[in-house]
Protein backbone atom coordinates (compact mmCIF):
# COMPACT_ATOMS: atom_id res chain seq x y z
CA UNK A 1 0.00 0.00 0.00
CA UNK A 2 1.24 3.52 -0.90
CA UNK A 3 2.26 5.21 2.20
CA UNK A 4 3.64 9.44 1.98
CA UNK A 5 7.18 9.11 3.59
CA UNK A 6 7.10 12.57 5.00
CA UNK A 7 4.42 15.14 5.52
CA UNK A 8 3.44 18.17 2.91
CA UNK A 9 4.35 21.29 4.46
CA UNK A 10 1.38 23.56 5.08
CA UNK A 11 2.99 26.55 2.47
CA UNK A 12 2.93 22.86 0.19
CA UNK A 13 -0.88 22.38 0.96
CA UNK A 14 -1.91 25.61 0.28
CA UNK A 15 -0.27 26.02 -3.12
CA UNK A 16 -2.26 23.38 -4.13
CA UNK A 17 -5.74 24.63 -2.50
CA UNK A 18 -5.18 28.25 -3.85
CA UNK A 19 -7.31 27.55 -6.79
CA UNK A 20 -10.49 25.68 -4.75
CA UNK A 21 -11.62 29.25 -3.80
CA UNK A 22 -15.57 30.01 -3.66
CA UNK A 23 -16.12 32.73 -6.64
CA UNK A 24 -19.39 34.95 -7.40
CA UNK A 25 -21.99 34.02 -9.40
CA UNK A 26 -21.87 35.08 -13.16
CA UNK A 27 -24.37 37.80 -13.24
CA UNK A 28 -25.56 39.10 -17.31
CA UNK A 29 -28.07 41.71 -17.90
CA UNK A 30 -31.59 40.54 -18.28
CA UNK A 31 -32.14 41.75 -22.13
CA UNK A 32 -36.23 42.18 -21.54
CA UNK A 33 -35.54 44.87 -18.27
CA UNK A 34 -31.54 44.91 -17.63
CA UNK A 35 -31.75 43.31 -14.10
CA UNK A 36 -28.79 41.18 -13.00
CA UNK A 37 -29.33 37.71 -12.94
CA UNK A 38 -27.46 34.88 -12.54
CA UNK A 39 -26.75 33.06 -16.21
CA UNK A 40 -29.12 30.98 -17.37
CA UNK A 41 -31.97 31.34 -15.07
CA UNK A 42 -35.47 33.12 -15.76
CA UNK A 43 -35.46 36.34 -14.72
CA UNK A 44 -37.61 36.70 -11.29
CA UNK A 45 -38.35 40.18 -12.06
CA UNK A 46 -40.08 39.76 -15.65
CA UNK A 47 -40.27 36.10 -15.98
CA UNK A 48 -38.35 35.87 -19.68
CA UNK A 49 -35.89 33.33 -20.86
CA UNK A 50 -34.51 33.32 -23.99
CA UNK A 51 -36.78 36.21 -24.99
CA UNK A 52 -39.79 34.32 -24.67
CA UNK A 53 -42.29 34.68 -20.92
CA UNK A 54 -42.00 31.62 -19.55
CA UNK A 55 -43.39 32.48 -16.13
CA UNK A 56 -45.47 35.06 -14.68
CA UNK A 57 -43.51 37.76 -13.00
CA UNK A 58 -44.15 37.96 -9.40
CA UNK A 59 -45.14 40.93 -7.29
């Protein structure tokens, strides 16, 4: 069984974890009434995706 023979340093560890940071959320434009949405979602405010309604906006 493979077995480390000595331990990864912890300036080791964290090269390797520097790129498993959280980021933000994409956010676009909606094109029907310019709020910011995440990508790919329908819009909460107007209810458009893709330019078509595809749910009733709610109040």
């Amino acid at each position: 069984m493979a077995v480390p023979k000595r331990k990864h340093s912890n300036s080791r560890t964290g090269k390797r974890r520097s790129h498993d940071q959280i980021r933000g959320k994409q956010l676009s434009p909606c094109p029907n009434c310019g709020q910011m949405n995440p990508q790919h979602v329908v819009c909460p405010k107007c209810g458009y995706y893709m330019g078509r309604m595809v749910v009733e906006p709610q109040e």
